[in-house]
PDB file of N, CA and C in Angstrom:
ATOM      1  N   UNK A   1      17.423 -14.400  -8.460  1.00  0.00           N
ATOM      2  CA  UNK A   1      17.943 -15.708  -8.110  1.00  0.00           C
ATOM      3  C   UNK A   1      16.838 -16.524  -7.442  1.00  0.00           C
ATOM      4  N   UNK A   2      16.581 -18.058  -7.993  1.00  0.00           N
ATOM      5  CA  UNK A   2      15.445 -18.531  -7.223  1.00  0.00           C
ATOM      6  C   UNK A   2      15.914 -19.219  -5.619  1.00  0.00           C
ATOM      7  N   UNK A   3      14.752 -19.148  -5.071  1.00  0.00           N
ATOM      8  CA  UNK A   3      15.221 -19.906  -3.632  1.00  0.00           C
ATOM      9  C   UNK A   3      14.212 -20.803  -3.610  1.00  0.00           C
ATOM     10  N   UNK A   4      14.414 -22.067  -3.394  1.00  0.00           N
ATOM     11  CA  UNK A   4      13.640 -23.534  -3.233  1.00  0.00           C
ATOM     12  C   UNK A   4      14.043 -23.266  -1.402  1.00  0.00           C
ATOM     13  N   UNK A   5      12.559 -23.792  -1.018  1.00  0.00           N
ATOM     14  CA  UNK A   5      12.260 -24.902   0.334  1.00  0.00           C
ATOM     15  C   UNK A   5      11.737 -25.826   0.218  1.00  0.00           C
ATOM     16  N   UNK A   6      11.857 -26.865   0.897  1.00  0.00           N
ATOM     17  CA  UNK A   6      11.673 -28.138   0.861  1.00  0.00           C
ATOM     18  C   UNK A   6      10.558 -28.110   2.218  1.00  0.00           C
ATOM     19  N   UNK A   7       9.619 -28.460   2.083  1.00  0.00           N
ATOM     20  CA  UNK A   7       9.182 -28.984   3.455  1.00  0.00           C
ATOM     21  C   UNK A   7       7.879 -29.820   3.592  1.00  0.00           C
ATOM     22  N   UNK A   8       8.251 -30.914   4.947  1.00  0.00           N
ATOM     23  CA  UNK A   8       7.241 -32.045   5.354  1.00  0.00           C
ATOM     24  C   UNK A   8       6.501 -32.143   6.441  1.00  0.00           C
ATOM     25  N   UNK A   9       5.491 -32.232   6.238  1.00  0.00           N
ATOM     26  CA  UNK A   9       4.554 -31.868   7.857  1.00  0.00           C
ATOM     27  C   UNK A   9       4.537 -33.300   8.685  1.00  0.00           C
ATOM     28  N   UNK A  10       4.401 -33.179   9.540  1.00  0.00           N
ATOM     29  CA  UNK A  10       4.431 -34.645  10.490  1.00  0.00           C
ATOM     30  C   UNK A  10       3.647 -34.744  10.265  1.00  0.00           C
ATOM     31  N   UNK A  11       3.517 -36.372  10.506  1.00  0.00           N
ATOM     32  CA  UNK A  11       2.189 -36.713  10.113  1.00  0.00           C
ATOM     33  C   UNK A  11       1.689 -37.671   8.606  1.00  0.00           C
ATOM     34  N   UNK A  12       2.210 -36.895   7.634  1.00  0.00           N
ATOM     35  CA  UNK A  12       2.593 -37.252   6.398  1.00  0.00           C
ATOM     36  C   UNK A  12       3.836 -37.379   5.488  1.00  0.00           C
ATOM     37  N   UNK A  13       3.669 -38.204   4.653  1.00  0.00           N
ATOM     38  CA  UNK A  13       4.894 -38.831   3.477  1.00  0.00           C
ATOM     39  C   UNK A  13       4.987 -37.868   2.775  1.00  0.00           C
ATOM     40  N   UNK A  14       4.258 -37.127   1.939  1.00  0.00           N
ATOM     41  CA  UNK A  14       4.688 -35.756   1.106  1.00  0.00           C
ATOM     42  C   UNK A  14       5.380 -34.886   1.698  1.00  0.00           C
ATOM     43  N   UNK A  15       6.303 -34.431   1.134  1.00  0.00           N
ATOM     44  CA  UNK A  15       7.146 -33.670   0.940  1.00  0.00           C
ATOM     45  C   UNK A  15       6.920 -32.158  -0.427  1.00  0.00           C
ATOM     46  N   UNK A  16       7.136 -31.207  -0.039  1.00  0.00           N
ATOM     47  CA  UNK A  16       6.349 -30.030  -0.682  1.00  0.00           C
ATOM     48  C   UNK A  16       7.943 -29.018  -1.161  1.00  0.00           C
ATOM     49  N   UNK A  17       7.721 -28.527  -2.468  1.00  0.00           N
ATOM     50  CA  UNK A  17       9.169 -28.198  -3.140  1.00  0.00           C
ATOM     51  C   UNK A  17       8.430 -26.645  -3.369  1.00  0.00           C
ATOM     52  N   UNK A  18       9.082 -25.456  -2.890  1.00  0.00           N
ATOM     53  CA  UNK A  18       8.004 -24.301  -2.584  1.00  0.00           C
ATOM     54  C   UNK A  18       9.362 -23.184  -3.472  1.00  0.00           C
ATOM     55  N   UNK A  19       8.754 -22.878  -4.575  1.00  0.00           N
ATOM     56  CA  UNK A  19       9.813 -21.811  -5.400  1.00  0.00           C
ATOM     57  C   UNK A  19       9.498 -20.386  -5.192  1.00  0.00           C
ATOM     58  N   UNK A  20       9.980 -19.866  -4.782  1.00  0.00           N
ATOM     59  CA  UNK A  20      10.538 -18.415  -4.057  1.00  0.00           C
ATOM     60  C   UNK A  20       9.953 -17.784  -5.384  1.00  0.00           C
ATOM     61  N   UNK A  21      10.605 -17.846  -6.353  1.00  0.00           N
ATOM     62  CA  UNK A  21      10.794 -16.689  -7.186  1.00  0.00           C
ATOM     63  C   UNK A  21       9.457 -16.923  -8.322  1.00  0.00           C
ATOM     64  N   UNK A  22       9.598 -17.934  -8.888  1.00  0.00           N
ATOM     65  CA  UNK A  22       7.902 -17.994  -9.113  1.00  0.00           C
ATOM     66  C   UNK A  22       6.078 -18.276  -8.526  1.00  0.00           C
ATOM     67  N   UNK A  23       6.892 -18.281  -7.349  1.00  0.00           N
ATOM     68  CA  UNK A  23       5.900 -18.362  -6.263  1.00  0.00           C
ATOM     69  C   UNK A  23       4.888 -19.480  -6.504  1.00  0.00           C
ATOM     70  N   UNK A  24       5.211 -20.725  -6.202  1.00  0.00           N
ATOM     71  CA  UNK A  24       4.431 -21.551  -6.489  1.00  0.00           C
ATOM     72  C   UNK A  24       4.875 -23.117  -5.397  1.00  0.00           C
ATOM     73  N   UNK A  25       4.163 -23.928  -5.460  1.00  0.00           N
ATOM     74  CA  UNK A  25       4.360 -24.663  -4.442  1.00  0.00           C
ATOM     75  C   UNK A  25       3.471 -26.272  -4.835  1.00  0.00           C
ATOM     76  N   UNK A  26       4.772 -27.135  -4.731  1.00  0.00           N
ATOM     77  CA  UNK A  26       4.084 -28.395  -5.633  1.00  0.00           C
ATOM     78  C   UNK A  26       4.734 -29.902  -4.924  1.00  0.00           C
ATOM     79  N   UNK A  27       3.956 -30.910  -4.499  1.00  0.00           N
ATOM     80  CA  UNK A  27       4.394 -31.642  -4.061  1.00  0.00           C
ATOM     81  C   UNK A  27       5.542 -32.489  -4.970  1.00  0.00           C
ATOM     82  N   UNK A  28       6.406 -33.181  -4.175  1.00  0.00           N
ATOM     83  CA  UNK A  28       8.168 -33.916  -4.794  1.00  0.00           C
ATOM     84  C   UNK A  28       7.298 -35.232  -5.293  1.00  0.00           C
ATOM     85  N   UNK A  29       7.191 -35.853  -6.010  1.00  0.00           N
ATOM     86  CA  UNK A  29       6.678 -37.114  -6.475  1.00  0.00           C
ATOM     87  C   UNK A  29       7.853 -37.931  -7.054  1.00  0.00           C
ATOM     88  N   UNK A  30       9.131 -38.002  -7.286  1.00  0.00           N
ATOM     89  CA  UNK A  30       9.874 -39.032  -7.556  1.00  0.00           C
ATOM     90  C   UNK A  30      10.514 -39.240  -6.632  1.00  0.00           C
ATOM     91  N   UNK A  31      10.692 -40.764  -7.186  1.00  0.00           N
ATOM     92  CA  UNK A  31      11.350 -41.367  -5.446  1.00  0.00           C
ATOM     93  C   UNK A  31      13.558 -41.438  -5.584  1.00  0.00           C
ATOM     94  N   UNK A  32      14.067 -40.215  -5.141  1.00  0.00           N
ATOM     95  CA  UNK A  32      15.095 -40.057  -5.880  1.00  0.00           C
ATOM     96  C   UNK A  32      15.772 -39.762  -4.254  1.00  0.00           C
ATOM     97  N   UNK A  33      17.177 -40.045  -4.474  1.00  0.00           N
ATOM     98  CA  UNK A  33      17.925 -39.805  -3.537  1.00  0.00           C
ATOM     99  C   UNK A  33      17.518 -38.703  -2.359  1.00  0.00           C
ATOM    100  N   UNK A  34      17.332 -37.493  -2.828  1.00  0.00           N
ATOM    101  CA  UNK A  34      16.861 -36.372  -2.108  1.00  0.00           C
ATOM    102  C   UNK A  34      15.474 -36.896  -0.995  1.00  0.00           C
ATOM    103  N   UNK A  35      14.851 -38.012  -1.591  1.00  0.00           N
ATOM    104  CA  UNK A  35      13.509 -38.102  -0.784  1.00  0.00           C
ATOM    105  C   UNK A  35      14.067 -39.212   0.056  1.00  0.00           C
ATOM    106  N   UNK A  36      15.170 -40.050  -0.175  1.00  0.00           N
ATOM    107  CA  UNK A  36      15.591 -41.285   0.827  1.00  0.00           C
ATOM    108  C   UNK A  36      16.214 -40.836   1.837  1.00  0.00           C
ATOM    109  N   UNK A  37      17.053 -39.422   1.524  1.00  0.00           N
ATOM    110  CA  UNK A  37      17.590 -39.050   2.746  1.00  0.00           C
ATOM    111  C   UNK A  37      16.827 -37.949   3.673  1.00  0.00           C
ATOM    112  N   UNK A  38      16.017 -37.451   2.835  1.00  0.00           N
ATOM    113  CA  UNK A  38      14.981 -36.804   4.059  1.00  0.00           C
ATOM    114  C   UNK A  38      14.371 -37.647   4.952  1.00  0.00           C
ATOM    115  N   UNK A  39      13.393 -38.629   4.384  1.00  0.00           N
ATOM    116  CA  UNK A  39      12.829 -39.718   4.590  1.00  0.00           C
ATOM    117  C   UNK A  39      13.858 -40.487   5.907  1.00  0.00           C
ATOM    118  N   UNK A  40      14.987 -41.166   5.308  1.00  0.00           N
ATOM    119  CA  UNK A  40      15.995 -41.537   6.914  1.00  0.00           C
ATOM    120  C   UNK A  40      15.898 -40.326   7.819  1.00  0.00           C
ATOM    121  N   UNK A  41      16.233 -38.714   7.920  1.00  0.00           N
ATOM    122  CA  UNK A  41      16.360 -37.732   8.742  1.00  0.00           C
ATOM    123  C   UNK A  41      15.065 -37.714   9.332  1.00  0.00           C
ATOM    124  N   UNK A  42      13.787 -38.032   8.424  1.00  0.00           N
ATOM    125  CA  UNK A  42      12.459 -38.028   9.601  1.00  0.00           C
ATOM    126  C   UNK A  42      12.134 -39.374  10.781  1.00  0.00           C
ATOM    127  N   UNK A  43      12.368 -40.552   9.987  1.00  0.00           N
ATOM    128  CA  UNK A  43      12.373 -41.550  10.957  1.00  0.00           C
ATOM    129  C   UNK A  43      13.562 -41.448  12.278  1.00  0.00           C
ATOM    130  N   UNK A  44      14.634 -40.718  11.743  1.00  0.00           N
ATOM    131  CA  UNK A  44      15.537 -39.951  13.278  1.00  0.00           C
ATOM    132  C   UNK A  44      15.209 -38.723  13.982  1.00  0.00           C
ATOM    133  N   UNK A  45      13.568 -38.311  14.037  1.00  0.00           N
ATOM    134  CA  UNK A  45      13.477 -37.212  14.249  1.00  0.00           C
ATOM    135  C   UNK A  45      14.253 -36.437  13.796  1.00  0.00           C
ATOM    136  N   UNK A  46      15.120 -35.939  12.487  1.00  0.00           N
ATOM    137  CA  UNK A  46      15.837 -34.983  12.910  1.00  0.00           C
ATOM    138  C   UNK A  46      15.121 -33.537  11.843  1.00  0.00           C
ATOM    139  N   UNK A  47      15.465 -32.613  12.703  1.00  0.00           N
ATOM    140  CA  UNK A  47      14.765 -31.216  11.973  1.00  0.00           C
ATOM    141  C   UNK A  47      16.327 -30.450  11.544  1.00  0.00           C
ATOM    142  N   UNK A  48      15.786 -30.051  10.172  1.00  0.00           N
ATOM    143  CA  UNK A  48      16.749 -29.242   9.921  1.00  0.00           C
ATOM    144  C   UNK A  48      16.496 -27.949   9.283  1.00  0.00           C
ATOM    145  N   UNK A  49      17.006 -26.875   9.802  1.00  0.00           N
ATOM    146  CA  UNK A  49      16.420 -25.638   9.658  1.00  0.00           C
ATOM    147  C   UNK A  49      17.891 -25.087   8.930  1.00  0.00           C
ATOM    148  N   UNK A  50      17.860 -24.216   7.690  1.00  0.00           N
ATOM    149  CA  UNK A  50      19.258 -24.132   7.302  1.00  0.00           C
ATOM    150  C   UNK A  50      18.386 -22.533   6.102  1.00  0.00           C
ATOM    151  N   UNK A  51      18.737 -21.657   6.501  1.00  0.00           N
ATOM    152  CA  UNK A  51      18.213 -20.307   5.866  1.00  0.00           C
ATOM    153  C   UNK A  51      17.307 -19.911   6.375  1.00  0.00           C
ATOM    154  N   UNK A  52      16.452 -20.540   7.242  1.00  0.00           N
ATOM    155  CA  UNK A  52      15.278 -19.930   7.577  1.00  0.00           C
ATOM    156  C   UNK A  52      14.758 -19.332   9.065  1.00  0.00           C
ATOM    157  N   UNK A  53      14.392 -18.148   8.824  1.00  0.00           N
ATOM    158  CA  UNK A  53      14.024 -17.244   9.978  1.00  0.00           C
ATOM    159  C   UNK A  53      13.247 -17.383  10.493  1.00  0.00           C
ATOM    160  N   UNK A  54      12.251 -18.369   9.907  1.00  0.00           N
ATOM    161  CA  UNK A  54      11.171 -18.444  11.169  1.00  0.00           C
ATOM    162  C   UNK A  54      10.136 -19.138  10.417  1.00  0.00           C
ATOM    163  N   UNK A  55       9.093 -20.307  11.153  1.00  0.00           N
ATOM    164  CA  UNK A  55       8.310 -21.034  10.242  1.00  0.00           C
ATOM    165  C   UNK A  55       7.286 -21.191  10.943  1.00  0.00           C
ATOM    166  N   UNK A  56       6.080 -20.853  10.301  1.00  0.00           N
ATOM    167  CA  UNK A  56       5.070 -21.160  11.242  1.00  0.00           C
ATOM    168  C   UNK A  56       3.877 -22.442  10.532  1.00  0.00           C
ATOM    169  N   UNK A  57       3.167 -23.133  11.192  1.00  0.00           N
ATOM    170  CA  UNK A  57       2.326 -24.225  11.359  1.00  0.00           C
ATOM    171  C   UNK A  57       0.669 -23.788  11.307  1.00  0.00           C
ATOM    172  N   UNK A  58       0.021 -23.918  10.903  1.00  0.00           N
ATOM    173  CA  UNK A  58      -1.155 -23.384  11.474  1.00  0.00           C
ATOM    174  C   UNK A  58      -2.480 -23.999  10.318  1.00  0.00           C
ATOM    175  N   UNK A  59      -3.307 -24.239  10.464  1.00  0.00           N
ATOM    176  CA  UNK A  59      -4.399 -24.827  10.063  1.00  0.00           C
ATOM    177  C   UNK A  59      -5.164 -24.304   9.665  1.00  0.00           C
ATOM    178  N   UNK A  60      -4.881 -22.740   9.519  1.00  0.00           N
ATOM    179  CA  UNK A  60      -5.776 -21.855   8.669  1.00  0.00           C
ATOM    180  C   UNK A  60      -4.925 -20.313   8.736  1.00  0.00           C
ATOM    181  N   UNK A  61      -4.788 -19.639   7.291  1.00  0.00           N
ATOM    182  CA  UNK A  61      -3.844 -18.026   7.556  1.00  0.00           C
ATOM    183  C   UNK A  61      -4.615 -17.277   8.684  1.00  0.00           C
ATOM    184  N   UNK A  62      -5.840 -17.371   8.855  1.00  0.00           N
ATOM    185  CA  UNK A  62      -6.353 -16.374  10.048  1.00  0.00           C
ATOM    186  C   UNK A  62      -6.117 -16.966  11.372  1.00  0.00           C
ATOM    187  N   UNK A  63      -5.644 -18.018  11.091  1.00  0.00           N
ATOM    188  CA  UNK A  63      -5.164 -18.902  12.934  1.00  0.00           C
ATOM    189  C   UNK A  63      -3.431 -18.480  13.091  1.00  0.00           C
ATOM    190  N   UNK A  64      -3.007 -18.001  12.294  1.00  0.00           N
ATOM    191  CA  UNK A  64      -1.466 -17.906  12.475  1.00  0.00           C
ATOM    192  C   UNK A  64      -1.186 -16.535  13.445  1.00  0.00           C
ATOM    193  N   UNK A  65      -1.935 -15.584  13.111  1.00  0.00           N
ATOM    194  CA  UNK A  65      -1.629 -14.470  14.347  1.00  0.00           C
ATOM    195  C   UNK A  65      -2.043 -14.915  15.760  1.00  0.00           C
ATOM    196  N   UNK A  66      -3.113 -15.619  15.987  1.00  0.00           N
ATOM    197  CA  UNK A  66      -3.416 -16.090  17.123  1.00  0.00           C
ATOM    198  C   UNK A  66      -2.771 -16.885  17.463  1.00  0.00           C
ATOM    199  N   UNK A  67      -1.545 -17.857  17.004  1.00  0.00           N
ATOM    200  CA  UNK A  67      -0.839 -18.911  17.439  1.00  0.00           C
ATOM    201  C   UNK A  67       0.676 -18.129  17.771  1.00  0.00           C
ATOM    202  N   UNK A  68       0.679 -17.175  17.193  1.00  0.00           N
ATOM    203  CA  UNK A  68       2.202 -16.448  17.168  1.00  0.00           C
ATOM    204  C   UNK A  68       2.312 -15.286  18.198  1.00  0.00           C
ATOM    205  N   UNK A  69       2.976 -15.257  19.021  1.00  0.00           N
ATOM    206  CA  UNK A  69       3.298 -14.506  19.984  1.00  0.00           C
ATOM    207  C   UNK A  69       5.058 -14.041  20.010  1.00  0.00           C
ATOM    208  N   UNK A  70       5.180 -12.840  19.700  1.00  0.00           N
ATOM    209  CA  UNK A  70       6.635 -12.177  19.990  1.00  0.00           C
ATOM    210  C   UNK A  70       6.594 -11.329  21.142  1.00  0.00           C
ATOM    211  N   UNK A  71       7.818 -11.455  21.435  1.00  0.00           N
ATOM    212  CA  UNK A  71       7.950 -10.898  22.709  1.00  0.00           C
ATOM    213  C   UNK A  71       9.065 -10.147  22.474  1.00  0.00           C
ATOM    214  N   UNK A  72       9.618  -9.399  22.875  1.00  0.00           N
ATOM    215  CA  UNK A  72      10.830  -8.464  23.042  1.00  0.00           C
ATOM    216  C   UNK A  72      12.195  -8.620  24.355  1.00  0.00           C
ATOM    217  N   UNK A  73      12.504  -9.547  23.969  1.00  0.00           N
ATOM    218  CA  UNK A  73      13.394  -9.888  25.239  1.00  0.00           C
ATOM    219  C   UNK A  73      14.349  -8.660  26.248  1.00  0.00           C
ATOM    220  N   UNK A  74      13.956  -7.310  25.642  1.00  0.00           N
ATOM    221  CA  UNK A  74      14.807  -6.281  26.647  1.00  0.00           C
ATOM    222  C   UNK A  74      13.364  -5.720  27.109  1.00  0.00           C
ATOM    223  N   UNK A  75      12.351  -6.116  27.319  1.00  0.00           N
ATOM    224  CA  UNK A  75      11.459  -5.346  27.699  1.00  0.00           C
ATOM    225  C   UNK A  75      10.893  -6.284  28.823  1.00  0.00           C
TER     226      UNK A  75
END
């Protein structure tokens, strides 16, 4: 079964359509309902997180362990 994410970095207008199952990752280029209402949800700040366990940011794959810290909350 495929799983699509959608996601937009601050900062910028692109929007990125990321397919799970063929593993591939390609920016949204038509200007279609789906991009007007993301587009309103970013000018309201709003974040929406809906399936996902955890997302990380980082400016290079070897900067992501150094930015990520878990902790164990019974310890």
């Amino acid at each position: 079964m495929a799983k699509y994410f959608i996601i937009g970095e601050s900062g910028s207008d692109e929007l990125w359509l990321i397919d799970t199952q063929s593993k591939t990752a390609e920016v949204i280029s038509e200007d279609g309902l789906l991009n007007q209402s993301i587009d309103k949800a970013r000018r309201d700040k709003t974040s929406i997180i809906k399936g996902i366990s955890i997302a990380v940011a980082s400016d290079s794959r070897s900067g992501v362990d150094g930015k990520m810290t878990l902790t164990d909350p019974n310890n």
